[in-house]
Protein backbone atom coordinates (compact mmCIF):
# COMPACT_ATOMS: atom_id res chain seq x y z
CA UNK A 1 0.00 0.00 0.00
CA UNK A 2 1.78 3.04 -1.20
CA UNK A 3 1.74 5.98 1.66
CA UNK A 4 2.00 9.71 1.37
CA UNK A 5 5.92 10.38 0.75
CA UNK A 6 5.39 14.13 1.17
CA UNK A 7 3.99 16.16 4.29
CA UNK A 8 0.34 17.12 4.73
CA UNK A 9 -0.46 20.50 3.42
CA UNK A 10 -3.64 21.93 5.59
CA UNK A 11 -3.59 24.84 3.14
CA UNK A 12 -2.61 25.94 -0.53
CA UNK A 13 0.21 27.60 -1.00
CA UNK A 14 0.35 31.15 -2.82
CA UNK A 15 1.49 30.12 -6.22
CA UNK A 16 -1.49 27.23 -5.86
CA UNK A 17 -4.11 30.22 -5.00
CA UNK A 18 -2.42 32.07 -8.04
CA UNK A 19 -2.29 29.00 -10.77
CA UNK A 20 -6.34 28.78 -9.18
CA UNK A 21 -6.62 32.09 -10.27
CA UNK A 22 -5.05 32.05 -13.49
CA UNK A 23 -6.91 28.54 -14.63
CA UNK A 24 -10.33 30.95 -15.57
CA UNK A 25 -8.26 32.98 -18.47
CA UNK A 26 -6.18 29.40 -20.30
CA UNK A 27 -7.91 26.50 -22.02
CA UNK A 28 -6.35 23.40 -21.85
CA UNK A 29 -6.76 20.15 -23.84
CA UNK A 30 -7.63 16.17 -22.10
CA UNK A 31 -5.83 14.72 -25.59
CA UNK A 32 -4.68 11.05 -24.23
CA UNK A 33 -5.93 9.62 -21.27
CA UNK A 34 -3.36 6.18 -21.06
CA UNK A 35 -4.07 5.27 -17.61
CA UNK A 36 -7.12 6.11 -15.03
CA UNK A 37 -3.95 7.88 -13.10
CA UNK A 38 -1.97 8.98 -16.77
CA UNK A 39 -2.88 12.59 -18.66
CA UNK A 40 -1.94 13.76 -21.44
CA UNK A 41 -2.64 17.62 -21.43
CA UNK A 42 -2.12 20.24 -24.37
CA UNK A 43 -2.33 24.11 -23.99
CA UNK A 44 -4.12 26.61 -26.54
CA UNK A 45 -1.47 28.00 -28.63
CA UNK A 46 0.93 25.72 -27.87
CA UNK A 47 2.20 22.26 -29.87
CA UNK A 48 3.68 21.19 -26.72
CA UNK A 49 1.85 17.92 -24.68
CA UNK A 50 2.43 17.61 -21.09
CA UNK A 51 2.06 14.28 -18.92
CA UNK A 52 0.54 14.62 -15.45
CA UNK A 53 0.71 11.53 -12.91
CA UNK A 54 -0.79 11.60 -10.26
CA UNK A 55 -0.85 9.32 -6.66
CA UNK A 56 2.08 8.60 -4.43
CA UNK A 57 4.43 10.81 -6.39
CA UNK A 58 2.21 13.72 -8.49
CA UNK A 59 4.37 14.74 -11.42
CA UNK A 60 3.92 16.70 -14.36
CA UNK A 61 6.80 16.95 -17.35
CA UNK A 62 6.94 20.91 -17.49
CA UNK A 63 8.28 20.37 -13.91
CA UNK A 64 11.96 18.51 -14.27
CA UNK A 65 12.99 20.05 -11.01
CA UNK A 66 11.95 17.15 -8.60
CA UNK A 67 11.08 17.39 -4.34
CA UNK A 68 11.59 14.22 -2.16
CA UNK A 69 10.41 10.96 -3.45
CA UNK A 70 10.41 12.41 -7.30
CA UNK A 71 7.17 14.23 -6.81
CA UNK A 72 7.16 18.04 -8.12
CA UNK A 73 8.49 20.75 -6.19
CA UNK A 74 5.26 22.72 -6.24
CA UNK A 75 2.00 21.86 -8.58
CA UNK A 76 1.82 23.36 -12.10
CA UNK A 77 -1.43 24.71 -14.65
CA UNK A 78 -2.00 20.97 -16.10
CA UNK A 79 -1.69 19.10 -12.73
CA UNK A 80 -4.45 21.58 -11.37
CA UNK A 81 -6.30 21.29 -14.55
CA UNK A 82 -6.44 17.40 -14.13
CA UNK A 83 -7.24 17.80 -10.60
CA UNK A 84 -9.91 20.17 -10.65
CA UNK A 85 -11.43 19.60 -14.43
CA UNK A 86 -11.14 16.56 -15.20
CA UNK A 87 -11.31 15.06 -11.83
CA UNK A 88 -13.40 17.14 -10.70
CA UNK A 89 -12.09 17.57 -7.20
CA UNK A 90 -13.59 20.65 -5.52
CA UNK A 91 -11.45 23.41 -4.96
CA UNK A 92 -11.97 23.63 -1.34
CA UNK A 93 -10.80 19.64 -0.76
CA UNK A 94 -7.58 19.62 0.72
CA UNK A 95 -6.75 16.93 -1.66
CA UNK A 96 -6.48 19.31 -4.57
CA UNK A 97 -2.97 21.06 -3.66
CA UNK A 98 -1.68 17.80 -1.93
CA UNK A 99 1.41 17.13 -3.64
CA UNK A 100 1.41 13.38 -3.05
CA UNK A 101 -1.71 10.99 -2.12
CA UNK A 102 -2.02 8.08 -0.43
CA UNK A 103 -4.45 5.19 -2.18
CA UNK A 104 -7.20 5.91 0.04
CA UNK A 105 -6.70 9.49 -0.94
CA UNK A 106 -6.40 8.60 -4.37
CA UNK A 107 -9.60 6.86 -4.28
CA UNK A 108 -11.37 9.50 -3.12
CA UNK A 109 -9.91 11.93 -5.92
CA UNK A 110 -11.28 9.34 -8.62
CA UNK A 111 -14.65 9.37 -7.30
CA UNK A 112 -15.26 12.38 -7.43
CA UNK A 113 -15.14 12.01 -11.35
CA UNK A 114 -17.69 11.26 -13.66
CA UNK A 115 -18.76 7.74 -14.14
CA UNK A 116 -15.94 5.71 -15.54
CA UNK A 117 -16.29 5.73 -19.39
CA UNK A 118 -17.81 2.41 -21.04
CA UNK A 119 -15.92 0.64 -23.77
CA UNK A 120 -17.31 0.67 -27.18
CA UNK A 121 -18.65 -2.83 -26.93
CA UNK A 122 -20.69 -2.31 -23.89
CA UNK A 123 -21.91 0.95 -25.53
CA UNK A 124 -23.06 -0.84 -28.59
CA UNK A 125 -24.61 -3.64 -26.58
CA UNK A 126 -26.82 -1.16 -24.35
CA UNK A 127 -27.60 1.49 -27.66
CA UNK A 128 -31.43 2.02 -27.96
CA UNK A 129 -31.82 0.90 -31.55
CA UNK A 130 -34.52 3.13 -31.69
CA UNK A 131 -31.72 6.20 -31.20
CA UNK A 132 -30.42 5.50 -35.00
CA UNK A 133 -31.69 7.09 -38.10
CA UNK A 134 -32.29 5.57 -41.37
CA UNK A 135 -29.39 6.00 -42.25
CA UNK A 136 -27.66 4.20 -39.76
CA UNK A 137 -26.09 6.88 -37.56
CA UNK A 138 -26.81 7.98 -34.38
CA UNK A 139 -29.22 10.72 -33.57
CA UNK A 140 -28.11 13.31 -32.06
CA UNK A 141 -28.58 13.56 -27.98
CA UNK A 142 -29.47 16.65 -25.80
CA UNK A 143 -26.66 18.59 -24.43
CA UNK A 144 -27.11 18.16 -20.58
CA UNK A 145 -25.47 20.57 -18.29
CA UNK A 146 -24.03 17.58 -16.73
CA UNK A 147 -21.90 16.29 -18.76
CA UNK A 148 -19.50 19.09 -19.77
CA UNK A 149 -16.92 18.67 -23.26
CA UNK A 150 -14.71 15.79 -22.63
CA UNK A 151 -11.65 17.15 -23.96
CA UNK A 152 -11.62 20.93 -22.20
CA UNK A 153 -14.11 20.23 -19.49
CA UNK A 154 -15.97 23.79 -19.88
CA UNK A 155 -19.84 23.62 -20.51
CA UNK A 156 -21.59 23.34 -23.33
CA UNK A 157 -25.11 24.68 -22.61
CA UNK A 158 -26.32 27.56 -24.14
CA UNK A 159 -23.74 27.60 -27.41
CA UNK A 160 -25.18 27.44 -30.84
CA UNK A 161 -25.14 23.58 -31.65
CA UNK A 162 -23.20 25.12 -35.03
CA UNK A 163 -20.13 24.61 -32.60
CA UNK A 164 -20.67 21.36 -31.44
CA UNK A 165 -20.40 17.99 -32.84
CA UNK A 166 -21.65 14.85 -31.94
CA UNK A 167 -20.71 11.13 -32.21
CA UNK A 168 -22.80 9.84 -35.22
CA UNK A 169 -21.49 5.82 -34.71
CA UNK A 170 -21.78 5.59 -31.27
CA UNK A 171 -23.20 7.68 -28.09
CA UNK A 172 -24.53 10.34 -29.84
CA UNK A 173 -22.92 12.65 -27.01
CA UNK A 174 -22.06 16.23 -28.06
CA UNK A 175 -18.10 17.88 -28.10
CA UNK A 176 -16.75 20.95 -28.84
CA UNK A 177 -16.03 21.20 -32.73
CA UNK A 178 -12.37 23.17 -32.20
CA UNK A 179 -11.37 20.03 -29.52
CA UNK A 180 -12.28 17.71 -31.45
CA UNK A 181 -9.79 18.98 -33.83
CA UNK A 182 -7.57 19.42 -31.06
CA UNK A 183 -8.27 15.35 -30.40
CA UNK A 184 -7.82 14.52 -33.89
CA UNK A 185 -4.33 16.29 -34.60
CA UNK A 186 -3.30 13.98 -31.59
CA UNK A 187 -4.75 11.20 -32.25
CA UNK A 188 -3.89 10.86 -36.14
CA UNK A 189 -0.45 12.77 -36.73
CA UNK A 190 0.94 12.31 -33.31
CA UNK A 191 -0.51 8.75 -32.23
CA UNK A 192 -1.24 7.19 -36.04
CA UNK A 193 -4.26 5.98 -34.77
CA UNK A 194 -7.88 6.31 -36.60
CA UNK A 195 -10.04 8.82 -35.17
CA UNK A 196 -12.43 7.62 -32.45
CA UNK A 197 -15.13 9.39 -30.10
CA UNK A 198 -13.38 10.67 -26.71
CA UNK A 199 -15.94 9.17 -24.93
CA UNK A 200 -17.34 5.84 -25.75
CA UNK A 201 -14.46 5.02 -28.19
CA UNK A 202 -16.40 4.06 -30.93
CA UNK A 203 -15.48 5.21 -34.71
CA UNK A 204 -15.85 8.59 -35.42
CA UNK A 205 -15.73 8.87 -39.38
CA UNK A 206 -14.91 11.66 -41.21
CA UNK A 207 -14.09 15.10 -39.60
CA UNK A 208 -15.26 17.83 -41.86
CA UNK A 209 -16.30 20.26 -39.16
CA UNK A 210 -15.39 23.95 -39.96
CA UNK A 211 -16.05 26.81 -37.50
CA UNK A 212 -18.90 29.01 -38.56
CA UNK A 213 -18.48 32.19 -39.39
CA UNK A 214 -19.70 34.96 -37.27
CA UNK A 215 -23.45 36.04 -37.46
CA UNK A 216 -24.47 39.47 -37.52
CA UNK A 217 -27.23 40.56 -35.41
CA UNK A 218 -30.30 41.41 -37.19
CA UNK A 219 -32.46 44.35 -36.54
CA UNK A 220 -34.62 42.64 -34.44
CA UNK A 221 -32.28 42.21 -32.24
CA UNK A 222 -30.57 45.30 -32.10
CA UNK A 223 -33.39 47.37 -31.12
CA UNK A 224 -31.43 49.94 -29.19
CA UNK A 225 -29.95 51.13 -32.54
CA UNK A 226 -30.90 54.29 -34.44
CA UNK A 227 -30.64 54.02 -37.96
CA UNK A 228 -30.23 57.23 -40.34
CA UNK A 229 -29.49 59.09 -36.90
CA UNK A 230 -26.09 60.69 -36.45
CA UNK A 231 -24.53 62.94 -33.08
CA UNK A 232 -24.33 66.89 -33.99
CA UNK A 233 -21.83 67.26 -31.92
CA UNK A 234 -19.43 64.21 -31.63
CA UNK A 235 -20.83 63.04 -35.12
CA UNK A 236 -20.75 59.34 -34.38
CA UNK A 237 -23.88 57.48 -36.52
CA UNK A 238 -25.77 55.78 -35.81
CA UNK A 239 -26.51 56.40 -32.81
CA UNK A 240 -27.01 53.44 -30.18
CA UNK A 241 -29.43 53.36 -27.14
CA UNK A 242 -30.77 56.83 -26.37
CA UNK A 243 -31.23 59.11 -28.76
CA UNK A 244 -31.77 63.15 -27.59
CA UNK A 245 -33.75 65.07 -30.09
CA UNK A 246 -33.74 68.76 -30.23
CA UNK A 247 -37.14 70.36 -30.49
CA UNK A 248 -36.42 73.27 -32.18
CA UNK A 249 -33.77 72.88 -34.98
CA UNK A 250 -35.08 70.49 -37.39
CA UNK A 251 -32.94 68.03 -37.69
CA UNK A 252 -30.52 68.05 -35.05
CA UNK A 253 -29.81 64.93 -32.82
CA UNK A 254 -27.17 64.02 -29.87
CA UNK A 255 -25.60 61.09 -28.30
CA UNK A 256 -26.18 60.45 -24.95
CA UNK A 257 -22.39 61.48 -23.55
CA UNK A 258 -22.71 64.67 -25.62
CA UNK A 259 -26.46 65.30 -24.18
CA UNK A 260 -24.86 64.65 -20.99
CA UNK A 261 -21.21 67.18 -21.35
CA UNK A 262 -23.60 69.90 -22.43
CA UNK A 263 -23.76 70.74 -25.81
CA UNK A 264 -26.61 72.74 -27.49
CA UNK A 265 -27.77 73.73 -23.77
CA UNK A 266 -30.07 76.71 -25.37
CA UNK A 267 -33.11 74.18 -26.98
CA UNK A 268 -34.95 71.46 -24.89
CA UNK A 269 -34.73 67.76 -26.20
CA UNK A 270 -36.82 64.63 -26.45
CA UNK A 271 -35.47 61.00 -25.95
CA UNK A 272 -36.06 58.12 -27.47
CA UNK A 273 -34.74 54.34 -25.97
CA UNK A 274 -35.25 52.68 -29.13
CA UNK A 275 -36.79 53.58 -32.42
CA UNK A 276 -40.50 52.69 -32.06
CA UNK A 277 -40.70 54.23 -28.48
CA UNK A 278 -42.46 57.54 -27.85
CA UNK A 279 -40.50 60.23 -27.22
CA UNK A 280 -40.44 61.67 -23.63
CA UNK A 281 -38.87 65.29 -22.58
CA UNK A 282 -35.10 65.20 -21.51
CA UNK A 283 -33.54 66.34 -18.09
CA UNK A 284 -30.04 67.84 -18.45
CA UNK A 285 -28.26 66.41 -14.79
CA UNK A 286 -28.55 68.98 -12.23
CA UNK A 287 -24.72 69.36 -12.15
CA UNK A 288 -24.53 69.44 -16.07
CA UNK A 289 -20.34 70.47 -16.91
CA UNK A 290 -20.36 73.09 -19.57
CA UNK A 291 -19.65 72.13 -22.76
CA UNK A 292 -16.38 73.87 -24.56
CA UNK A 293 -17.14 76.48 -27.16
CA UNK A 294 -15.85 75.70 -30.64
CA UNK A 295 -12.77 77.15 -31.90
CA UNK A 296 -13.26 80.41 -34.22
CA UNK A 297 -12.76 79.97 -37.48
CA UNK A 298 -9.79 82.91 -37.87
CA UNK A 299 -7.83 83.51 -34.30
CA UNK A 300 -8.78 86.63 -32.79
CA UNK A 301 -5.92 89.62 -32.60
CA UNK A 302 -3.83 89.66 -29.82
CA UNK A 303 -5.04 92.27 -26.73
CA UNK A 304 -3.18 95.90 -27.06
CA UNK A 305 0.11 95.83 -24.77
CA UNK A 306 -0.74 97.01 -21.00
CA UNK A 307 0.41 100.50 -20.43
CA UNK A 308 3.77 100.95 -18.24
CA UNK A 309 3.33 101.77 -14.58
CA UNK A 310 4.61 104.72 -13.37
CA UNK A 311 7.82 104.51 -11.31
CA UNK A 312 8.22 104.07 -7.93
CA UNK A 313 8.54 106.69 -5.14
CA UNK A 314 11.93 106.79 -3.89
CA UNK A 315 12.52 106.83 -0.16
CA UNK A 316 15.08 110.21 -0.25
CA UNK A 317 13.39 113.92 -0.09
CA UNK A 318 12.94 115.60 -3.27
CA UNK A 319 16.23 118.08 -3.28
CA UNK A 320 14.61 122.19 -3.16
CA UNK A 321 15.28 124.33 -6.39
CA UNK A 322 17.96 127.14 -6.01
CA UNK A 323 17.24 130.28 -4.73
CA UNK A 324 18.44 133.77 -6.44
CA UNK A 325 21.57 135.14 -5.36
CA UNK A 326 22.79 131.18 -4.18
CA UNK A 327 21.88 128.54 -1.69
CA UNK A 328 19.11 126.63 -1.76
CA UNK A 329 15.55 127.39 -0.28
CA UNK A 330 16.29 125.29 2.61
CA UNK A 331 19.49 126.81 3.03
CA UNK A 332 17.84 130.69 3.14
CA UNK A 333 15.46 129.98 5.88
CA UNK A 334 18.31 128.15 7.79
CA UNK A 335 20.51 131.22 7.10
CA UNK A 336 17.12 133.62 8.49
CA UNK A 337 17.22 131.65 11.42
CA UNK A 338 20.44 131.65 12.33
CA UNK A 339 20.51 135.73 12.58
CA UNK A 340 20.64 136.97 15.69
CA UNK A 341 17.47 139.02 16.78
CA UNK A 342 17.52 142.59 15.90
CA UNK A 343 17.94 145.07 19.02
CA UNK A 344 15.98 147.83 20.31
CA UNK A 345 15.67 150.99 18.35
């Protein structure tokens, strides 16, 4: 009985929490499943297939850089994206950023899978016959939110069945049409093998699937947009959601940013949600910025030079004109008052 060769971890570590993080914004690719414990995982964008073991020693080949007893140093993308996708361990199980399991443990991780996958002679043997067309083939089954794409593990409700494919020879389960081509690069070219179904095995025939090309939305369904409108002020056209029309000028139409910043504050406006809805007046917000007046056509003059300030008082007294006959003003009445007094008669 193999035992855990690596000490318990009662919480992930930050790069785990991180990778956890990351895992939302990267596809990965189930292309080769060789053992229940053996993966063989591909990234988008990338030619390069990984291996990810997992048990007693968890290992994953874009890890050389081995801890004690040859498990990985720290868990990677793909070992997290067999643990948690495929497997379908829960994120808050401890088990998920274990970095080695014991075989109880490792029981526990492969129930919480789906039910083991049946080979294709037990799938043909329980087929409803009545599930076949005239042709021979295999009608087409329901997607069920259950059972999410075999090869990325994301769900499949709710997508236009123009990207899906099913298995025409044998369950008559729905994949992804770009992993399936992701499953038959691997399988053909890489493996030489003949193309089978990833999930019951059986023959899949030819794979002709191309992805569709994208639909535009018809009017119906873009109700919100104004046709033959166009903004006076920002000129964008047509216009989408509200449209603000001005009452008075006859053909004059804003945008709901430009209704908004200001412009053409001197009319009132109507507005309109969508085209067949009645107009209803428009309220300018209370705190409505003023919108910047356009440029002039020719630049104005430039303002006449400011006249030149007088100059300053100096802090010395002004020095007294001359007086007749010499000295200075100040000097005369100095000179008077020096003189003695005159004396009687």
């Amino acid at each position: 009985m193999a035992e855990r060769v690596t000490p318990w971890r009662s919480k992930p570590s930050q790069e785990v929490v991180d990778l956890l993080q990351l895992m939302g914004n990267v596809q990965l690719f189930l292309v080769q499943r060789p053992g229940p414990t053996s993966f063989v995982v591909r990234e988008e964008g990338s030619d390069v297939k990984r291996k990810v073991q997992i048990g007693s020693r968890i290992s994953c080949s874009c890890s050389p850089t081995m801890g004690p007893g040859g498990t990985c140093r720290e868990l990677c993308l793909h070992t997290l994206f067999v643990m948690l996708k495929v497997l379908r361990v829960p994120a808050s199980n401890p088990l998920l950023w274990q970095l080695s399991l014991s075989d109880r443990e490792l029981e526990e991780v492969l129930r919480c899978a789906m039910q083991p996958e049946r080979p294709p002679q037990e799938a043909a043997r329980t087929r409803p016959a009545a599930d076949k067309t005239p042709a021979g083939q295999v009608k087409r089954r329901e997607v069920d939110e259950e059972d999410p794409c075999p090869i990325c593990y994301e769900d499949m409700v709710g997508q236009e069945l123009d990207n899906l494919v099913w298995c025409r020879f044998g369950c008559g389960r729905n994949v992804h049409g770009k992993c399936m081509g992701v499953w038959m690069e691997h399988q053909i070219h890489s493996l030489g093998k003949e193309l089978t179904c990833p999930l019951c095995r059986s023959e899949w025939g030819d794979f002709k699937w191309r992805p569709p090309p994208p639909r535009r939305k018809t009017r119906e369904e873009r109700k919100d947009v104004h046709y033959g409108t166009h903004c006076g002020a920002c000129k964008r056209a047509p216009l989408i959601g509200k449209r603000f029309r001005c009452l008075i000028c006859a053909d004059f139409d804003l945008c709901e940013p430009c209704f908004n910043g200001g412009h053409h504050p001197q009319h009132p406006f109507a507005v309109k949600d969508s085209p067949k809805s009645f107009g209803a007046p428009a309220d300018r917000p209370t705190m409505m910025p003023t919108a910047l007046p356009l440029a002039p056509r020719h630049p104005a003059p430039p303002p006449p030079p400011a006249p030149a300030a007088p100059p300053a008082p100096t802090s010395q007294p002004p020095v007294p004109p001359p007086l007749p006959g010499g000295g200075t003003a100040a000097g005369g009445v100095q000179g008077l008052a020096a003189l003695p007094p005159p004396g009687p008669g």
